[in-house]
N, C-alpha and C. Protein backbone atom coordinates (compact mmCIF):
# COMPACT_ATOMS: atom_id res chain seq x y z
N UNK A 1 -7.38 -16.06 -5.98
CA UNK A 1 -6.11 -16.74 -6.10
C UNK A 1 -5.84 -17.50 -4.80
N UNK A 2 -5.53 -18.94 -5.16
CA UNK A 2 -5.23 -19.98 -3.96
C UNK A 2 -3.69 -20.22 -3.78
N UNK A 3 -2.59 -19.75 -2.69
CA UNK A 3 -1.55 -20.14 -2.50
C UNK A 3 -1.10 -21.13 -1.57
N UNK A 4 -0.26 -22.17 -1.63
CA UNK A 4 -0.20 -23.35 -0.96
C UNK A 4 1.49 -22.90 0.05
N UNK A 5 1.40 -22.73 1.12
CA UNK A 5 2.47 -22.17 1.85
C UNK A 5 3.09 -23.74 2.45
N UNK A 6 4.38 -24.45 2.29
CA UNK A 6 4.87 -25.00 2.45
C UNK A 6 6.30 -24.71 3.24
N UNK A 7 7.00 -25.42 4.75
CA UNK A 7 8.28 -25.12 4.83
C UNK A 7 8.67 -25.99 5.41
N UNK A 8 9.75 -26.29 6.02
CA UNK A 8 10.80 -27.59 6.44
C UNK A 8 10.25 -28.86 6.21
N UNK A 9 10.87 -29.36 4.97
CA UNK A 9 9.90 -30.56 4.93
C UNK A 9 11.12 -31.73 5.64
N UNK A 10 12.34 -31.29 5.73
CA UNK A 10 13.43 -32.42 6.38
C UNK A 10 13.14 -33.56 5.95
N UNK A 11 13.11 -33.84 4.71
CA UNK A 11 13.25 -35.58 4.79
C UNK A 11 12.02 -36.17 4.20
N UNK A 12 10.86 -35.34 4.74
CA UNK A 12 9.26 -35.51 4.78
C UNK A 12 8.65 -36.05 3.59
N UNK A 13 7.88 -36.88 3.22
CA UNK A 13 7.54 -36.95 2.14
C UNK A 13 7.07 -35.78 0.98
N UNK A 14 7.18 -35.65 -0.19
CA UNK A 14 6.93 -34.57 -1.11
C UNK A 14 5.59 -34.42 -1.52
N UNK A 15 4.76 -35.49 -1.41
CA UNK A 15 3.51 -36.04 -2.12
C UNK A 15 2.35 -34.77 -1.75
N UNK A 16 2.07 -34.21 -0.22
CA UNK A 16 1.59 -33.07 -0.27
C UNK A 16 1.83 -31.93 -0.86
N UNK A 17 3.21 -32.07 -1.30
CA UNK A 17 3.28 -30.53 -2.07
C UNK A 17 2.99 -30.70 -3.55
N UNK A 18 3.46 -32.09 -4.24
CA UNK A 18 2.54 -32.53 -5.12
C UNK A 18 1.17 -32.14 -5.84
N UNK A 19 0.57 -32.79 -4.69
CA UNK A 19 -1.28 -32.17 -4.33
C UNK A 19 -1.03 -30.98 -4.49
N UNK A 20 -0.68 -30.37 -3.53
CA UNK A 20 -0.94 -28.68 -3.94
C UNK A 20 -1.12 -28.12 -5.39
N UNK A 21 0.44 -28.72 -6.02
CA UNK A 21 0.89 -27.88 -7.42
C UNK A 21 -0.45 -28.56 -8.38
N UNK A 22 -1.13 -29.49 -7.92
CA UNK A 22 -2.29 -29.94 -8.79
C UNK A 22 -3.53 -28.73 -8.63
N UNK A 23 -3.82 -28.09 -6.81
CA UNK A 23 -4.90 -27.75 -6.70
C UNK A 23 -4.64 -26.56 -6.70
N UNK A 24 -3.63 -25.70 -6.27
CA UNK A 24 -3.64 -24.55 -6.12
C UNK A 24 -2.66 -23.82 -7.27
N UNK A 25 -2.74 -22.22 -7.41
CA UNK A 25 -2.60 -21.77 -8.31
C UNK A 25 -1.27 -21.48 -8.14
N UNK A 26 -1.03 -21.29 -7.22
CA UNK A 26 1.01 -21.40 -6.19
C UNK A 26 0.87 -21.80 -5.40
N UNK A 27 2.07 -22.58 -5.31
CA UNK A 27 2.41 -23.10 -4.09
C UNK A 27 4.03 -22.59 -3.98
N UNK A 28 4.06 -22.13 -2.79
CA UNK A 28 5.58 -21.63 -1.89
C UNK A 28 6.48 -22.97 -0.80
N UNK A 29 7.80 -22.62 -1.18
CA UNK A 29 8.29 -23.06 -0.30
C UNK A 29 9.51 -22.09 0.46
N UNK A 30 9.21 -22.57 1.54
CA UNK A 30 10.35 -21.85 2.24
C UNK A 30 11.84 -22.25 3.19
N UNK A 31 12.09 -23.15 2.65
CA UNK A 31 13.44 -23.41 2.48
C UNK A 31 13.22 -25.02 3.84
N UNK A 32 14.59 -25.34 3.66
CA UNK A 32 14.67 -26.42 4.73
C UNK A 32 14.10 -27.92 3.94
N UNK A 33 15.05 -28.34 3.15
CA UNK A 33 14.32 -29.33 2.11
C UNK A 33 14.18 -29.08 0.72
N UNK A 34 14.58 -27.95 0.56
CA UNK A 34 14.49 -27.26 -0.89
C UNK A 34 15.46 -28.78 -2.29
N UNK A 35 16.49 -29.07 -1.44
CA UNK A 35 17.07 -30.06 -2.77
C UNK A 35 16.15 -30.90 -3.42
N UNK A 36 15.71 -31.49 -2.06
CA UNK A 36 14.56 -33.12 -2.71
C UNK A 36 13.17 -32.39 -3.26
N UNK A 37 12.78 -31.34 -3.35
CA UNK A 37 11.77 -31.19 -4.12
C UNK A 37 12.11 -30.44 -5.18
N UNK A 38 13.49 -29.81 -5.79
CA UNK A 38 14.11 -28.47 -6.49
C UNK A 38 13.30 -29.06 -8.29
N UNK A 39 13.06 -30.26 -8.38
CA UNK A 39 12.33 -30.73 -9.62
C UNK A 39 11.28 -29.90 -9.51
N UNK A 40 10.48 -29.61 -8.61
CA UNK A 40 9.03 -28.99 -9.29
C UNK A 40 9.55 -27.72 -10.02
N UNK A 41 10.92 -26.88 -9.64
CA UNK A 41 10.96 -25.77 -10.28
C UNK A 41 11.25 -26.05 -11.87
N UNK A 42 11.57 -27.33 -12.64
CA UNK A 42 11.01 -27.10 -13.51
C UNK A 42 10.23 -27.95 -14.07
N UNK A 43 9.38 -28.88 -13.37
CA UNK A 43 8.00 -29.38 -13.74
C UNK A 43 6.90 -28.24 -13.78
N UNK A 44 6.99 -27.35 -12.79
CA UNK A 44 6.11 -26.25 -12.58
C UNK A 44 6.81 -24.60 -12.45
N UNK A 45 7.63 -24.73 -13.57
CA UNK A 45 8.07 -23.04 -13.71
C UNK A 45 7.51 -22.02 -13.06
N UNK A 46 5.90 -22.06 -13.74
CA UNK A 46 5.18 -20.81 -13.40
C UNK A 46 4.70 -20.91 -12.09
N UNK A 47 4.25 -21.99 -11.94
CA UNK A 47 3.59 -22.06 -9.88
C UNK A 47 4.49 -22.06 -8.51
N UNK A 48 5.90 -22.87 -8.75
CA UNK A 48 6.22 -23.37 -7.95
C UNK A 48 7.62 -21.82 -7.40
N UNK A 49 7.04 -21.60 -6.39
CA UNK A 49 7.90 -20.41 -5.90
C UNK A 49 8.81 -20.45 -4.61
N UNK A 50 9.98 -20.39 -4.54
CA UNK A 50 10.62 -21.30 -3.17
C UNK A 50 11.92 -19.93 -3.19
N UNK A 51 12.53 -20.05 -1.49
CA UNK A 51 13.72 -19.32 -1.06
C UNK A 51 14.49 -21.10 -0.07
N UNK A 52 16.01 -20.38 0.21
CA UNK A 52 16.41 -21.52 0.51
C UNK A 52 16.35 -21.12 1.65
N UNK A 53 16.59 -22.38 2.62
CA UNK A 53 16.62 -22.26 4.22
C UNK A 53 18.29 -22.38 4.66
N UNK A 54 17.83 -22.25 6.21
CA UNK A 54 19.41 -22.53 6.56
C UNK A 54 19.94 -24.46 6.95
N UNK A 55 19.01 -24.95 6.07
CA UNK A 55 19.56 -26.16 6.03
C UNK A 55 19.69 -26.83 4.41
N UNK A 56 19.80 -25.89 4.03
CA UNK A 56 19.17 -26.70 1.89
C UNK A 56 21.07 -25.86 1.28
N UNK A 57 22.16 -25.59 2.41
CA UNK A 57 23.03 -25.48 1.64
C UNK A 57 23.37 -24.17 1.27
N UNK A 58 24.63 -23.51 0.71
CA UNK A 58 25.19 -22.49 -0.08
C UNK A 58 24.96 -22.47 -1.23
N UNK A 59 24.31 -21.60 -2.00
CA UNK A 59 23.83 -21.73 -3.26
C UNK A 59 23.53 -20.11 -3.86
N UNK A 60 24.24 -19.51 -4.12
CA UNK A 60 23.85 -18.07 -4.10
C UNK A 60 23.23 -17.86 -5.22
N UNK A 61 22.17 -18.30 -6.21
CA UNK A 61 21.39 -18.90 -6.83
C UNK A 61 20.39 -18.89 -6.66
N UNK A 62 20.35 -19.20 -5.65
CA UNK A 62 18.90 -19.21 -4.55
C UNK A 62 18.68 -18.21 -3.46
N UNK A 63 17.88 -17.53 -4.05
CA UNK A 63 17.65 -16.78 -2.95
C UNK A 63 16.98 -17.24 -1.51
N UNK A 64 17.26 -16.54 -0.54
CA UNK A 64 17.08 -16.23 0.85
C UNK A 64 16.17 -15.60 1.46
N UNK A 65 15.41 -14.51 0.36
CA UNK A 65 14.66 -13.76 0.39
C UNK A 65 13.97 -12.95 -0.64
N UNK A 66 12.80 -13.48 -1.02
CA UNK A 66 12.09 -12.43 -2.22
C UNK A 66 10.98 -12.03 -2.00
N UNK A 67 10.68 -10.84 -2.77
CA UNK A 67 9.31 -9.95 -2.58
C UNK A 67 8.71 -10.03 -4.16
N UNK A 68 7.41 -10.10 -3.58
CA UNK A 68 6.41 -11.21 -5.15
C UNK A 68 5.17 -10.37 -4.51
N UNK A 69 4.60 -9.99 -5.85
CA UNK A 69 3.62 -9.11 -5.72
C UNK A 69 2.31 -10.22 -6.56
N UNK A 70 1.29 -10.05 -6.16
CA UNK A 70 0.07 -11.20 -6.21
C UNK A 70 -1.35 -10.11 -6.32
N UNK A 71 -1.19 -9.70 -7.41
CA UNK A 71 -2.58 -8.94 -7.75
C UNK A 71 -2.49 -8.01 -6.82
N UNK A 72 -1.21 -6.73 -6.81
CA UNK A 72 -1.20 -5.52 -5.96
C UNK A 72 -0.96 -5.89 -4.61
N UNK A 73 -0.87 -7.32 -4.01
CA UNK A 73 -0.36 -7.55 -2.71
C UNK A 73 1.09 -8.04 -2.64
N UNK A 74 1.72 -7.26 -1.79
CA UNK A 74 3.21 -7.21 -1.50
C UNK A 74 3.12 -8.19 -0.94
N UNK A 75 4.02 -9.93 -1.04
CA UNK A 75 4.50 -10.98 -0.37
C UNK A 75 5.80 -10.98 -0.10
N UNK A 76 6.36 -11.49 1.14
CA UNK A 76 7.75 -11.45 1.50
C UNK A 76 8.08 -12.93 1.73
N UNK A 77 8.86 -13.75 1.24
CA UNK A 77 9.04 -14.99 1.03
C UNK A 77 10.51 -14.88 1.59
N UNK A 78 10.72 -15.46 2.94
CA UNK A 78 11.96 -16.12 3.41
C UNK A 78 11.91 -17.06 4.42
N UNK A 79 12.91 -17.54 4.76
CA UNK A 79 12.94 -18.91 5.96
C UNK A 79 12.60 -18.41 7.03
N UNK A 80 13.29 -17.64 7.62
CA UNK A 80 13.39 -16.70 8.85
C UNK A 80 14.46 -16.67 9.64
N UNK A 81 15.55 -17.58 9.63
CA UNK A 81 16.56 -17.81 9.74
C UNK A 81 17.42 -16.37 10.25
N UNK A 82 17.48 -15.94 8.60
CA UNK A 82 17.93 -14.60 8.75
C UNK A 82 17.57 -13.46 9.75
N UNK A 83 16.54 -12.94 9.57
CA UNK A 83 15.19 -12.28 10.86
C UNK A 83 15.26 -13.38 12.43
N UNK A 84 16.20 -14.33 12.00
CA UNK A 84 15.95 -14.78 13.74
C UNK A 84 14.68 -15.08 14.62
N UNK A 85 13.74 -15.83 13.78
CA UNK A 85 12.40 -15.51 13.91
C UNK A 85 12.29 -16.53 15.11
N UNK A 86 13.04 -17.35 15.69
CA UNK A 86 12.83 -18.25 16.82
C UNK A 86 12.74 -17.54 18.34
N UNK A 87 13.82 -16.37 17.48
CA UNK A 87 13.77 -15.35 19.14
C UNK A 87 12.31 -14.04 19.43
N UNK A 88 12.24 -14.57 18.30
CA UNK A 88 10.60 -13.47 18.14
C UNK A 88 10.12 -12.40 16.99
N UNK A 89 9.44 -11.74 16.59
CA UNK A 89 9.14 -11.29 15.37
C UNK A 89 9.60 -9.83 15.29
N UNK A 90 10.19 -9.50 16.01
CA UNK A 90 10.73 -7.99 15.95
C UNK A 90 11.64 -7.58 14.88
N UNK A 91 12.63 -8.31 14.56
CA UNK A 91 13.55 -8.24 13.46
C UNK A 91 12.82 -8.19 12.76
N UNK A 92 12.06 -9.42 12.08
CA UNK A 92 11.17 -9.61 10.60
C UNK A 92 10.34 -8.33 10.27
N UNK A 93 9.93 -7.97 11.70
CA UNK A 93 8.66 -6.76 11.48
C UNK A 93 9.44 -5.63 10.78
N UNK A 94 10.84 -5.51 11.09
CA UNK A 94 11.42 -3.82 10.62
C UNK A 94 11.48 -4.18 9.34
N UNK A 95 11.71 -5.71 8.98
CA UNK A 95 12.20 -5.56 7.69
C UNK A 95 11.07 -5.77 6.42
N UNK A 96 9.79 -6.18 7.33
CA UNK A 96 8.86 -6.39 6.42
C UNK A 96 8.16 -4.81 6.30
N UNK A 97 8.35 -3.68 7.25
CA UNK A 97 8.11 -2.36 7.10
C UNK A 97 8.49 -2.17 6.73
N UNK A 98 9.96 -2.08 5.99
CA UNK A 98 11.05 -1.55 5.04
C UNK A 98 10.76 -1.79 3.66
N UNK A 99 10.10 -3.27 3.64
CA UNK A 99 9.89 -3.73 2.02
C UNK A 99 8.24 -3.20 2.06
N UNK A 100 7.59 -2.67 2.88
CA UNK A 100 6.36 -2.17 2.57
C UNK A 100 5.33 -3.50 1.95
N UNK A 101 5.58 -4.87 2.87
CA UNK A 101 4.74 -5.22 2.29
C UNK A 101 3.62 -6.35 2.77
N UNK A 102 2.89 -6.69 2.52
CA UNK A 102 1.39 -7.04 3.13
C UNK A 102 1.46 -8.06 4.21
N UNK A 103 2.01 -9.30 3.43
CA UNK A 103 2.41 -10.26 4.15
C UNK A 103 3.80 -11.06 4.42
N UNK A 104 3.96 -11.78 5.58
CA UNK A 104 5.16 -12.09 5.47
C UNK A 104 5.08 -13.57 5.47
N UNK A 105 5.59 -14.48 4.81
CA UNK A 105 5.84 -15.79 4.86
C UNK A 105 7.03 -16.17 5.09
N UNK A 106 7.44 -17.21 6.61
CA UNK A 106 8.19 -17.41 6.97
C UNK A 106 8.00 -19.16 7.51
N UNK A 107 9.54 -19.59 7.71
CA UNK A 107 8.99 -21.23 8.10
C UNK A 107 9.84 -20.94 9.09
N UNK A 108 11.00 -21.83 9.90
CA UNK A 108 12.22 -22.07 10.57
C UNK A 108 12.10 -23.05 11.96
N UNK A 109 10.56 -22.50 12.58
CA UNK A 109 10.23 -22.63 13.60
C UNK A 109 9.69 -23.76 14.13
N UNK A 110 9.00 -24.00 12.72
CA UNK A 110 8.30 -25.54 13.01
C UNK A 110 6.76 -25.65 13.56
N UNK A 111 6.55 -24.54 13.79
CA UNK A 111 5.43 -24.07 14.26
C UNK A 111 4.19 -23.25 13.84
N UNK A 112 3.32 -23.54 13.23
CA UNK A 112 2.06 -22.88 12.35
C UNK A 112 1.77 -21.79 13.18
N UNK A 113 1.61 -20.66 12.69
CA UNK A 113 1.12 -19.57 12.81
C UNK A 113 0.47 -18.76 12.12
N UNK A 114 -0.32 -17.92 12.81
CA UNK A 114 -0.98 -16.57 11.72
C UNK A 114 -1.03 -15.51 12.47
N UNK A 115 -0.30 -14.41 12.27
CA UNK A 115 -0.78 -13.45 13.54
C UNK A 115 -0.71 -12.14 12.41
N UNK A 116 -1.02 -11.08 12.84
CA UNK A 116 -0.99 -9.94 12.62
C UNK A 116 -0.70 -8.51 13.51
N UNK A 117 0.63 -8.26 12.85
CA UNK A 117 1.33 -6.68 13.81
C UNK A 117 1.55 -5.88 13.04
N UNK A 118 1.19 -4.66 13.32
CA UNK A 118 1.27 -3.35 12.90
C UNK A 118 0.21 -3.26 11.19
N UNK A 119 -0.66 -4.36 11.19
CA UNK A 119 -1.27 -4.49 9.76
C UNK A 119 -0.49 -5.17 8.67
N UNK A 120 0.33 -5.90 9.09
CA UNK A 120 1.27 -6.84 8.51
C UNK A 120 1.03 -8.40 8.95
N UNK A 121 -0.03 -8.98 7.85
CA UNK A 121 0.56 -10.47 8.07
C UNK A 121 1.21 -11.62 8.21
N UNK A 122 1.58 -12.14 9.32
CA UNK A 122 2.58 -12.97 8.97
C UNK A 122 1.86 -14.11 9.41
N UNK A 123 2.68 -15.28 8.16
CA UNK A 123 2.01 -16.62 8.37
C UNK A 123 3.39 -17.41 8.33
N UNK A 124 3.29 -18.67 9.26
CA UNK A 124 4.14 -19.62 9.63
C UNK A 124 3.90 -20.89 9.16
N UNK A 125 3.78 -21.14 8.23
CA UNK A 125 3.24 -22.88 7.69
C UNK A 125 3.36 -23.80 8.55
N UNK A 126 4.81 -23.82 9.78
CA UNK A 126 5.11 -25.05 10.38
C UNK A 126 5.71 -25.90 9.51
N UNK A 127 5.73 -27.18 10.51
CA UNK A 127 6.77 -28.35 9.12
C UNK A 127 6.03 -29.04 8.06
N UNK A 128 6.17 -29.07 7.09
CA UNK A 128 5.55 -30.06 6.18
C UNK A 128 6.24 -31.57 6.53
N UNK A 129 6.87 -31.87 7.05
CA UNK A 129 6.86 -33.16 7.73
C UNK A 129 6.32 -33.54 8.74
N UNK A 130 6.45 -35.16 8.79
CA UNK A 130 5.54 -35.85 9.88
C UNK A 130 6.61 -36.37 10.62
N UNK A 131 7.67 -36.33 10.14
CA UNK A 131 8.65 -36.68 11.18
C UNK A 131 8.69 -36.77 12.52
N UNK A 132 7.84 -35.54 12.52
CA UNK A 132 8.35 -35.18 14.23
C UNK A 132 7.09 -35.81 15.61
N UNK A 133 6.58 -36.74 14.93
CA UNK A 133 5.02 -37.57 15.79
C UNK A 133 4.23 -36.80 15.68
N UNK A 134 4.21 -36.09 14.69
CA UNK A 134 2.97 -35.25 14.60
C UNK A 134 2.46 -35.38 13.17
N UNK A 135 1.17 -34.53 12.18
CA UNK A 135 0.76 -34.46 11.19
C UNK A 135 1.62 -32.97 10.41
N UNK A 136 2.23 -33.26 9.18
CA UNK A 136 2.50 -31.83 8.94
C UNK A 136 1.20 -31.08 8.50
N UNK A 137 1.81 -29.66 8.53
CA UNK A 137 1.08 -28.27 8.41
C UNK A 137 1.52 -28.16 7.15
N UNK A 138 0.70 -26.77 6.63
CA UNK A 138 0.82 -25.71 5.28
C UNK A 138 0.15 -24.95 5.51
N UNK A 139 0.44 -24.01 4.66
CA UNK A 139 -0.79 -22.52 5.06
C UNK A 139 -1.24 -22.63 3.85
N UNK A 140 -2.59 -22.47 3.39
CA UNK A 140 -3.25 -21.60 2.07
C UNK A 140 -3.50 -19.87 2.73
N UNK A 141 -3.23 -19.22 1.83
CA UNK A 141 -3.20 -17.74 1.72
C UNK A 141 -4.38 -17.93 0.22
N UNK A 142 -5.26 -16.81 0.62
CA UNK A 142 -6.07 -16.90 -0.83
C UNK A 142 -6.40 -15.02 -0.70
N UNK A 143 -6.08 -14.61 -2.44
CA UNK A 143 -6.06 -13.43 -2.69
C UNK A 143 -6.76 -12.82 -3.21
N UNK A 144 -7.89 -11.83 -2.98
CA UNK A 144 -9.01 -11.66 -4.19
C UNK A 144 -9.56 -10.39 -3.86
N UNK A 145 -9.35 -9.59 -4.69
CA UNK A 145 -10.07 -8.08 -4.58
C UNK A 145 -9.55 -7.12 -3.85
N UNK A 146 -8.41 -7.32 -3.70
CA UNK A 146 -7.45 -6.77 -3.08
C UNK A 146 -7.30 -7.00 -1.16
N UNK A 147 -8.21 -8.01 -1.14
CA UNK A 147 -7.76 -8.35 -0.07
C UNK A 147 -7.22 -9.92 0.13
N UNK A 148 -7.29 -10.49 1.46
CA UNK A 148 -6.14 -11.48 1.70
C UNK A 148 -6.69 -12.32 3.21
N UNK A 149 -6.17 -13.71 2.94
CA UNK A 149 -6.76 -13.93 4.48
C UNK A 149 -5.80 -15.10 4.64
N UNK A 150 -5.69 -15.87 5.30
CA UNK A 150 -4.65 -17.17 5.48
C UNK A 150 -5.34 -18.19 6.55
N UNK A 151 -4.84 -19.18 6.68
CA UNK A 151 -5.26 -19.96 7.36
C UNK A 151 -4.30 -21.15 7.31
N UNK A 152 -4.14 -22.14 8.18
CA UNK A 152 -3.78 -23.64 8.28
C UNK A 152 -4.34 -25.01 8.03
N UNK A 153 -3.88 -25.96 7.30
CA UNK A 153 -4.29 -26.75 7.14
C UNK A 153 -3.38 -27.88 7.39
N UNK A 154 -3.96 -28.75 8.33
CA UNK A 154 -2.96 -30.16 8.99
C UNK A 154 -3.60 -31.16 8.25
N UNK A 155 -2.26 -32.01 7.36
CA UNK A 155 -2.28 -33.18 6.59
C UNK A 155 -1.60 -34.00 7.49
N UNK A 156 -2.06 -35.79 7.10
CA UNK A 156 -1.56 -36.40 7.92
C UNK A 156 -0.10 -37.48 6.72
């Protein structure tokens, strides 16, 4: 299983996440831009899996935070906002020990990451925009046999 990790797209063009919902089997978003793409949720019901950020608005509708299980692997899908993830990963970590679960997917930061603490993955997509003089990021996460691996990929 191929997942397409997407977050702050601000403005950014949509056309990569597009691509994704063509190649991969999910694609995630994690908030920050959620209005201008909210069509794929129902062009793509079954693939397209998203939480809102702290810039996509009040919408209690939308969740903030969900846990999605992917062939026996626990996923934690939020912005990071909440967890305060700019000041560092300590918050996220208690709470991703609490939900017991594998990996954590988070955006807020702007910044691609992959690290691993306490046997808990966490991956950072960075921005899906180019806004910022740079190329945006995404993460693919791919799931198979009960294990898991992630990585980055910079589109221009």
């Amino acid at each position: 299983m191929r997942i397409a990790v997407f977050s702050d797209l601000h403005g950014g063009s949509e056309q990569s996440l597009q691509d994704a919902l063509d190649e991969y089997d999910y694609v995630v978003f994690l908030g920050d831009g959620l209005m201008q793409i909210r069509h794929f949720e129902y062009d793509y019901p079954e693939k397209f899996l998203y939480v809102r950020g702290n810039c996509d608005g009040y919408d209690e509708r939308t969740p903030l935070r969900r846990i999605l299980d992917f062939d026996g692997i626990r996923v934690m899908l939020t912005h990071g906002h909440e967890e305060r993830v700019k000041y560092g990963l300590m918050t996220i970590l208690g709470v991703a020990k609490e939900q017991k679960v594998h990996i954590v997917l988070f955006g807020h930061t702007h910044r691609p990451e992959v690290t691993e603490i306490d046997g808990i993955l966490f991956v950072n997509p960075g921005s899906a925009s180019t806004a910022y003089g740079r190329g945006g990021t995404f993460a693919e996460i791919v799931i198979a046999g009960g294990k898991y691996s992630a990585g980055i990929v910079k589109f221009d």
